[in-house]
C-alpha atoms as a PDB file:
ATOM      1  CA  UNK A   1       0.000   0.000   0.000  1.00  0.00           C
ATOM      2  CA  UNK A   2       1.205   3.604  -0.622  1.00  0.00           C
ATOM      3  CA  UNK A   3       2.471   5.526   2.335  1.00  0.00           C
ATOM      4  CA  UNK A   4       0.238   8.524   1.483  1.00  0.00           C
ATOM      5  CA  UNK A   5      -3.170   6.152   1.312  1.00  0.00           C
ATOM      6  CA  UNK A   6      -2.427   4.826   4.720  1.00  0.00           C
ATOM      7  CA  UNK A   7      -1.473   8.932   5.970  1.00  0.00           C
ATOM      8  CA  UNK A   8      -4.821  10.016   4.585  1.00  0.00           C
ATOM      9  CA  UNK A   9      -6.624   7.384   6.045  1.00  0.00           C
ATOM     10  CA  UNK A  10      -4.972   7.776   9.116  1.00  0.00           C
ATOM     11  CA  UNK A  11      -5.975  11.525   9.093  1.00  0.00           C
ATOM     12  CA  UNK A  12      -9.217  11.146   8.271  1.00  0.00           C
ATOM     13  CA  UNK A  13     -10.086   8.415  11.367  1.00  0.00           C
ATOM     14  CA  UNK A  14      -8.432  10.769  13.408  1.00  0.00           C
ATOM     15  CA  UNK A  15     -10.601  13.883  12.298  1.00  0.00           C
ATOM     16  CA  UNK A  16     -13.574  11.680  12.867  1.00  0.00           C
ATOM     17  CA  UNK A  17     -12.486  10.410  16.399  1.00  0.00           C
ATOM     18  CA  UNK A  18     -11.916  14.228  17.215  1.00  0.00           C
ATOM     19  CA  UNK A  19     -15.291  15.489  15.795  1.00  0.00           C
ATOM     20  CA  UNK A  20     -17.317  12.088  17.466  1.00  0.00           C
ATOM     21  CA  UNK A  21     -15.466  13.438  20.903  1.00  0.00           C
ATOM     22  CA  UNK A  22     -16.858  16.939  20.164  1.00  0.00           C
ATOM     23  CA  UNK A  23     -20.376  16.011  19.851  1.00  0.00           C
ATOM     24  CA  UNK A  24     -20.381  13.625  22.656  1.00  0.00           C
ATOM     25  CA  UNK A  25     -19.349  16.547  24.982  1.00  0.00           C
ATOM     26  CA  UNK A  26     -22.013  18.639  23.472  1.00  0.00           C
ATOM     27  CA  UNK A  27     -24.944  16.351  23.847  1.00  0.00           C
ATOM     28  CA  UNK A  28     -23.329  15.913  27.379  1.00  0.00           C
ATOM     29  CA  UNK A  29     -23.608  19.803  28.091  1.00  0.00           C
ATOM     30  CA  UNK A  30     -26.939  19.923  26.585  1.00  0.00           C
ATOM     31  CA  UNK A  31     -27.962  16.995  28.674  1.00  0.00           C
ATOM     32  CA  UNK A  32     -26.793  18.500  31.834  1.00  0.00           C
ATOM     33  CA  UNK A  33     -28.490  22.006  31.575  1.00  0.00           C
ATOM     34  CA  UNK A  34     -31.778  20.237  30.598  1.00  0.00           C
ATOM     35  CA  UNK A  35     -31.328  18.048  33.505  1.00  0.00           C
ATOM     36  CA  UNK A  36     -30.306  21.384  35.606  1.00  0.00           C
ATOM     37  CA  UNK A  37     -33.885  22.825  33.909  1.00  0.00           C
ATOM     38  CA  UNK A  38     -35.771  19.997  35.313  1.00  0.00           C
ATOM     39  CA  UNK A  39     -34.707  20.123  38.687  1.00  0.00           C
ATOM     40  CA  UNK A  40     -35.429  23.740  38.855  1.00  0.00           C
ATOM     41  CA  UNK A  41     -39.145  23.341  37.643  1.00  0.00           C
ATOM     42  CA  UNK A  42     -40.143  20.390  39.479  1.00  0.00           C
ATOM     43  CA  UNK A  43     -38.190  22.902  42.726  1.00  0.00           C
ATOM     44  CA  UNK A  44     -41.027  25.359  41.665  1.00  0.00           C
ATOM     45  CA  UNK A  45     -43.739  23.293  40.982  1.00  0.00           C
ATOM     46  CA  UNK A  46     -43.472  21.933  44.562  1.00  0.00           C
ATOM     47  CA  UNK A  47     -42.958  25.656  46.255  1.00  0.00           C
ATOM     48  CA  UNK A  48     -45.973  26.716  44.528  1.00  0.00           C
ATOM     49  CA  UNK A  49     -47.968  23.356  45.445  1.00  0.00           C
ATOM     50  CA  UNK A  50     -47.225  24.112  49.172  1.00  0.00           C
ATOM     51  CA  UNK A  51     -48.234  27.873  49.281  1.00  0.00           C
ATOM     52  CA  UNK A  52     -51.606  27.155  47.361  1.00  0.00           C
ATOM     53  CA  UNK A  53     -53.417  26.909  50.671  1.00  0.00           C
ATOM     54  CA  UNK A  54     -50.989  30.213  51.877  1.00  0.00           C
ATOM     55  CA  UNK A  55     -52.225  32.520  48.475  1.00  0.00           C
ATOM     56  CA  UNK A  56     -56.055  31.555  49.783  1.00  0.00           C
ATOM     57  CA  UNK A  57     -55.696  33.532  52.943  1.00  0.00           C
ATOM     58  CA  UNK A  58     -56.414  37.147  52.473  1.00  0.00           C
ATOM     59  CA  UNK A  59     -55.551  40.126  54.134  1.00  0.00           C
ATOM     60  CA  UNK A  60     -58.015  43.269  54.349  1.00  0.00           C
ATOM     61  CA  UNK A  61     -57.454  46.741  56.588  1.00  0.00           C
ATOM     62  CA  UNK A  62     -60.173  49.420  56.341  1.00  0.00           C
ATOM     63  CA  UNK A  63     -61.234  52.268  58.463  1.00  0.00           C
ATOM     64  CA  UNK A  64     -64.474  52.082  60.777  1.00  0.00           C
ATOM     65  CA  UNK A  65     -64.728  55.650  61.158  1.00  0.00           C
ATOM     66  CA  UNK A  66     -63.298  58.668  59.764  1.00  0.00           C
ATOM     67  CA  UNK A  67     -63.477  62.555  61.239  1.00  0.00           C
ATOM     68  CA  UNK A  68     -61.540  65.615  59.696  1.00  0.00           C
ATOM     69  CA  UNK A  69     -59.368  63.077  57.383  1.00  0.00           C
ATOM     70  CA  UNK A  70     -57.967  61.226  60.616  1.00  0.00           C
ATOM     71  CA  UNK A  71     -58.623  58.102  60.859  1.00  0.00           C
ATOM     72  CA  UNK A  72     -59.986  56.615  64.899  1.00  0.00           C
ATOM     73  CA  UNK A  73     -60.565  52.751  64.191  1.00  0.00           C
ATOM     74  CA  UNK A  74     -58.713  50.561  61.750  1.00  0.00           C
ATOM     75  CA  UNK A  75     -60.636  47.284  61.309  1.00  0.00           C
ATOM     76  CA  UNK A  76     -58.751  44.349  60.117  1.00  0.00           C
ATOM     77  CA  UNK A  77     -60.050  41.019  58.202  1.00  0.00           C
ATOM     78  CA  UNK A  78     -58.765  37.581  57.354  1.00  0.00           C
ATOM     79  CA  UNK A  79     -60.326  35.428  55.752  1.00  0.00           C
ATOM     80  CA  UNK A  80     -59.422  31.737  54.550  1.00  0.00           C
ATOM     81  CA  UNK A  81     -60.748  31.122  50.949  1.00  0.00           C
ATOM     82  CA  UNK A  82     -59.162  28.094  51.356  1.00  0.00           C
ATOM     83  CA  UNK A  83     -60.676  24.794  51.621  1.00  0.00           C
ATOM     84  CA  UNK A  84     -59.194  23.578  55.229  1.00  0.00           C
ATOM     85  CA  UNK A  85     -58.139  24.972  58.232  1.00  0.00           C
ATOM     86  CA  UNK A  86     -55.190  27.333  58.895  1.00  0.00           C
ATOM     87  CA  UNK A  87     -54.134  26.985  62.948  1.00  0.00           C
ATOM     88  CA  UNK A  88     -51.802  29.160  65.404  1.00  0.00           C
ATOM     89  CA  UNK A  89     -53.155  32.185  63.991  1.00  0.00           C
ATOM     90  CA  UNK A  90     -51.587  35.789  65.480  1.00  0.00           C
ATOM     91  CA  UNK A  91     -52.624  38.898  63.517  1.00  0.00           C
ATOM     92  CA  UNK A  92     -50.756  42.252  64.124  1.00  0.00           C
ATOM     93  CA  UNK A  93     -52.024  45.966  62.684  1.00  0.00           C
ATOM     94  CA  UNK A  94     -48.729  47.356  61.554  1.00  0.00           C
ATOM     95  CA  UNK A  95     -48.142  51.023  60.246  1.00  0.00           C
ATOM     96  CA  UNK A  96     -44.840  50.838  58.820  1.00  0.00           C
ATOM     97  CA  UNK A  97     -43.043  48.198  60.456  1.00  0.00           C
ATOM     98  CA  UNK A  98     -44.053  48.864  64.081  1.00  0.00           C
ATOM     99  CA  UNK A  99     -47.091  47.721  65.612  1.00  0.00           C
ATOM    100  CA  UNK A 100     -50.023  50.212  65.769  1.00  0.00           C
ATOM    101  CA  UNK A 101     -51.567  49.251  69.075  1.00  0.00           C
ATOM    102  CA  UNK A 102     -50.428  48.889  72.721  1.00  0.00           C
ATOM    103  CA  UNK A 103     -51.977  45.584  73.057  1.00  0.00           C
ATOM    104  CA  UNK A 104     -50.709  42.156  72.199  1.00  0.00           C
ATOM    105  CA  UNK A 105     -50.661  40.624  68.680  1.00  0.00           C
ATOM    106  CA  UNK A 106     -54.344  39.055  68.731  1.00  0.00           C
ATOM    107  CA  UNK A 107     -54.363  34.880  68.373  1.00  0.00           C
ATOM    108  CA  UNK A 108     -56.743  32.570  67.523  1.00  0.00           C
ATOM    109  CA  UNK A 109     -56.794  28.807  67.762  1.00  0.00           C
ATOM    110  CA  UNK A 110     -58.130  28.186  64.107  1.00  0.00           C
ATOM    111  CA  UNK A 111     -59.970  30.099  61.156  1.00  0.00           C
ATOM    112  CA  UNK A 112     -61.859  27.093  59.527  1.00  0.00           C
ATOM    113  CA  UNK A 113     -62.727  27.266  55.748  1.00  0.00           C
ATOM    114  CA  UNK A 114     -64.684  30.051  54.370  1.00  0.00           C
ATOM    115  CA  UNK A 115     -64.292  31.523  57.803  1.00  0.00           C
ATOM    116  CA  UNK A 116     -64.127  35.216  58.316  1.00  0.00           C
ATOM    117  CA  UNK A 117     -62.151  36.697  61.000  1.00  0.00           C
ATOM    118  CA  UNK A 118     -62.451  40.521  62.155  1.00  0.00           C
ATOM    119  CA  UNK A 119     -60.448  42.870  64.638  1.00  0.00           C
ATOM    120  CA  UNK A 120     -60.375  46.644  65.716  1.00  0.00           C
ATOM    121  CA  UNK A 121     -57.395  48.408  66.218  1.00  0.00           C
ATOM    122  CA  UNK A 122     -57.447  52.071  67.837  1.00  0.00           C
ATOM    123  CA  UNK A 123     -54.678  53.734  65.714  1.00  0.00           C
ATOM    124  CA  UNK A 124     -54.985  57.483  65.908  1.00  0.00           C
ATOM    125  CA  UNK A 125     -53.367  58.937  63.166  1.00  0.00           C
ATOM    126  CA  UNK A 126     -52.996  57.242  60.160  1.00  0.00           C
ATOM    127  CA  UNK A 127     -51.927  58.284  56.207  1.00  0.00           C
ATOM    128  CA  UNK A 128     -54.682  58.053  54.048  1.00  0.00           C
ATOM    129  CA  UNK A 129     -55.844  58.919  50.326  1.00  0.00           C
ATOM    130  CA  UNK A 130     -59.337  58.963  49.442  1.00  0.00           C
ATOM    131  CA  UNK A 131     -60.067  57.440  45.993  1.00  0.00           C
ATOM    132  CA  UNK A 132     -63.606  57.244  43.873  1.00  0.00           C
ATOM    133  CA  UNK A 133     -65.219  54.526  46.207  1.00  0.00           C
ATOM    134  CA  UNK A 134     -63.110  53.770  49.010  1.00  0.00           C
ATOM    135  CA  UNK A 135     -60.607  54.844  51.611  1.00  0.00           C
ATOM    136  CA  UNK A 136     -57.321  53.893  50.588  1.00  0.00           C
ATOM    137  CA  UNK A 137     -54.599  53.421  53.583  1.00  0.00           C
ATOM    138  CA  UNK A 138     -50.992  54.773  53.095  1.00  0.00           C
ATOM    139  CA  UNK A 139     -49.243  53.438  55.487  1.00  0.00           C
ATOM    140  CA  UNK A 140     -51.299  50.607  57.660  1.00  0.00           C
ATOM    141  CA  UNK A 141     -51.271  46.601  56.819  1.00  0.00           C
ATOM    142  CA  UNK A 142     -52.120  43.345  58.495  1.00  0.00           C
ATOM    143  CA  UNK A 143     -49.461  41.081  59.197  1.00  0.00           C
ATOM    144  CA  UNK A 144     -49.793  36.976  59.609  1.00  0.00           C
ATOM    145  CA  UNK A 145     -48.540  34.332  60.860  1.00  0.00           C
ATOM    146  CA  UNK A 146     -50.276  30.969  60.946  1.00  0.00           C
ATOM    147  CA  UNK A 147     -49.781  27.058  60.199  1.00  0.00           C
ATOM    148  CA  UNK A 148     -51.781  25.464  56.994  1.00  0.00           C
ATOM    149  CA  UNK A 149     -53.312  22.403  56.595  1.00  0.00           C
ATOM    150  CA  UNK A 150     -49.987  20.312  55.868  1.00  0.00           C
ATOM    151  CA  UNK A 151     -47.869  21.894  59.534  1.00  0.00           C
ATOM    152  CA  UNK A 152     -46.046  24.906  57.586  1.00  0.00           C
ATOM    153  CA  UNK A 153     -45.342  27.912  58.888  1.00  0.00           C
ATOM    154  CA  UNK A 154     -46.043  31.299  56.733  1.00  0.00           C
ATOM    155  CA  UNK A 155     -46.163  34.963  56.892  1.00  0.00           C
ATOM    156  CA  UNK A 156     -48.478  37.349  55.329  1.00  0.00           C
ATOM    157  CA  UNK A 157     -47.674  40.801  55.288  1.00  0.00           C
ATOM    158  CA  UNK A 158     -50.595  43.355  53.221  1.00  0.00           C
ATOM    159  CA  UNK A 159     -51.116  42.110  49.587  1.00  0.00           C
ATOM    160  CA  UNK A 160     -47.301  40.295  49.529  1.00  0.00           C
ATOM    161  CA  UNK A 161     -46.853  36.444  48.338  1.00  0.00           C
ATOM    162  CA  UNK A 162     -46.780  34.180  51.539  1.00  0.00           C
ATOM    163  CA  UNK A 163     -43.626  33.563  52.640  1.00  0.00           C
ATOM    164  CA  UNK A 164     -42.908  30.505  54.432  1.00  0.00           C
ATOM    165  CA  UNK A 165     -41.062  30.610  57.636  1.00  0.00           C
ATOM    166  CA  UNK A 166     -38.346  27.742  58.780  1.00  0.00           C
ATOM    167  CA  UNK A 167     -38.009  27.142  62.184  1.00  0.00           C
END
């Protein structure tokens, strides 16, 4: 055989070996980052799964009375849209971070499903705008804490996504 034949073969197994290497890494790489994509979704499929019950609680502050645009009583609501129980309930009236009243956080054992739970704060001052058809508060929120259906603990602060707290 001719010494050039057996070079060109040579070269031309060798070019194949290298580009065969090439695309195995490559399907490796895109292996791994679909494997890293699943992981992540099925990570936020499950976080979402266990604050379904969480979302269902809602938060509502309003004002019982109102006299020269200052605001006397702040009633709060929570209510569990959800359909089982949420336990170890403690709801605070907060105006920017610090509690609005003198007395303790209020608790309650359990607010069963479709349950409605109300409380009055006496708040003195508090920042409001008035819109078209109701009294919108600046600075006052409810914030809380209870345990859902499955034993996790969240937080609820205003309108703001559950957050779930690890102990």
């Amino acid at each position: 055989m001719h010494p050039v034949v057996a070079t060109a073969t040579e070269i031309m197994q060798g070019w194949g070996s290298v580009l065969s290497t090439l695309f195995s890494a490559f399907a490796t790489l895109i292996t791994l980052l679909l494997y890293r994509h699943e992981v992540r979704s099925h990570r936020l499929e499950r976080r979402d799964a266990e604050a379904a019950q969480a979302r269902m609680i809602v938060l509502q502050v309003e004002s019982e009375l109102v006299e020269q645009g200052q605001m006397t009583v702040l009633k709060g609501s929570c209510v569990n849209f959800s359909s089982m129980p949420i336990t170890d309930v403690c709801l605070t009236a907060l105006r920017t971070g610090e509690a609005l009243s003198t007395t303790q956080p209020r608790r309650r054992a359990m607010i069963g499903p479709s349950e409605h739970w109300h409380e009055i704060w006496n708040v003195g001052d508090v920042a409001w705008r008035p819109t078209e058809t109701l009294l919108e508060l600046v600075n006052a929120q409810l914030r809380l804490e209870f345990v859902d259906a499955a034993g996790r603990r969240w937080l609820r602060v205003g309108n703001d996504h559950p957050q779930r707290i690890f102990s």
